[in-house]
Protein backbone atom coordinates (compact mmCIF):
# COMPACT_ATOMS: atom_id res chain seq x y z
CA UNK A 1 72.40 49.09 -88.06
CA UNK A 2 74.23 52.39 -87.04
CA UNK A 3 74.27 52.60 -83.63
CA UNK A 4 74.78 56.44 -82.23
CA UNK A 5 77.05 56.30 -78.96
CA UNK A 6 76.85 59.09 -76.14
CA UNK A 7 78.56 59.79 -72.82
CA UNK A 8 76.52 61.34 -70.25
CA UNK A 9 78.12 64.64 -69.00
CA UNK A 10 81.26 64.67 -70.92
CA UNK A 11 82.48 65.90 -74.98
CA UNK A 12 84.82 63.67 -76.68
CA UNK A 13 87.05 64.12 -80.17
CA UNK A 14 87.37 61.35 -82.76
CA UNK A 15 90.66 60.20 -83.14
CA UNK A 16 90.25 57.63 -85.68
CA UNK A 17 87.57 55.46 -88.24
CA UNK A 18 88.78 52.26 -88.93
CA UNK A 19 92.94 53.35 -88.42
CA UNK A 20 91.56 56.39 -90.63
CA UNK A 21 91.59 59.82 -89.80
CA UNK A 22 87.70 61.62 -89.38
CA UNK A 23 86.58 63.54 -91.91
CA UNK A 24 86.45 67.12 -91.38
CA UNK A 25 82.96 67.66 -90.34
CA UNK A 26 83.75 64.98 -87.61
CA UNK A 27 87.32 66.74 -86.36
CA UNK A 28 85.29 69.19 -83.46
CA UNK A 29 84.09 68.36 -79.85
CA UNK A 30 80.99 65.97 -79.53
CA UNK A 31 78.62 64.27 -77.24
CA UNK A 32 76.73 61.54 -79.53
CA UNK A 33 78.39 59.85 -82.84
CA UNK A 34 77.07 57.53 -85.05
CA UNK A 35 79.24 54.21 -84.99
CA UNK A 36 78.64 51.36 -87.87
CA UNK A 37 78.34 47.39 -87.37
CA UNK A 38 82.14 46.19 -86.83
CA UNK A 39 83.47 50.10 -87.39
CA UNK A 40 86.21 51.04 -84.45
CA UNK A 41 86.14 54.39 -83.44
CA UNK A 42 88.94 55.77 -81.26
CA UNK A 43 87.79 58.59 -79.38
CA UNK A 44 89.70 61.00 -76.77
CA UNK A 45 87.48 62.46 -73.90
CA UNK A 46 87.71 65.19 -71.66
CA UNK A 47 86.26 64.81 -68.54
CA UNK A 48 85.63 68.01 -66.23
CA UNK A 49 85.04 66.25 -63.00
CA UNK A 50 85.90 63.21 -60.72
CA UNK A 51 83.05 60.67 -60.86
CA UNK A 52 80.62 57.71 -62.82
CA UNK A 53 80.10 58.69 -66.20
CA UNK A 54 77.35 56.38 -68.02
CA UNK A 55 77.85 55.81 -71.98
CA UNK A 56 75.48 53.65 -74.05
CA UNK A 57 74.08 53.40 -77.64
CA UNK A 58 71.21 55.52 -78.19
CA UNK A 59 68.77 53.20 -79.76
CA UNK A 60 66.58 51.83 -76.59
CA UNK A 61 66.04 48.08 -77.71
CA UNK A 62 70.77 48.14 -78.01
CA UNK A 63 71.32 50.02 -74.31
CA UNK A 64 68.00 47.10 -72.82
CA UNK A 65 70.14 44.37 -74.60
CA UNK A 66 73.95 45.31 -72.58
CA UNK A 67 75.52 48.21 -74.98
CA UNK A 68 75.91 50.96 -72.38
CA UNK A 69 78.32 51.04 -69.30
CA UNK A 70 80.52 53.45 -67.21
CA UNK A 71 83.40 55.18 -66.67
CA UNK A 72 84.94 56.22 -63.43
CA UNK A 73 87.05 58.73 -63.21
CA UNK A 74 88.91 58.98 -60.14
């Protein structure tokens, strides 16, 4: 199952798919991408602020069963 991935309050670019660089379509700012079973994605985010940032999967049954957590930025 694809699982779409989001950070709360923050835009982040794709670096890499698999070692592999994004398609084109992929290559601009984002908020939510769609990640595949056993896929890495390397992403690089830009963070405005100091503070918690929350990420998690996007499918509610995924975040209830442990796939979201956060980020502090200090």
């Amino acid at each position: 199952m694809i699982h779409p991935f989001h950070i709360h309050g923050a835009q982040f670019k794709i670096i890499s798919r698999n070692g592999e660089e994004p398609p084109k379509n992929e290559r601009g700012w984002k908020d939510t991408i769609s990640v595949d079973p056993d896929e890495t994605v390397k992403i690089a985010v830009q963070f405005d602020h100091k503070g918690v940032y929350m990420f998690h999967c996007h499918i509610l049954e995924h975040e209830d069963n442990g796939m979201m957590g956060q980020v502090k930025v200090e």
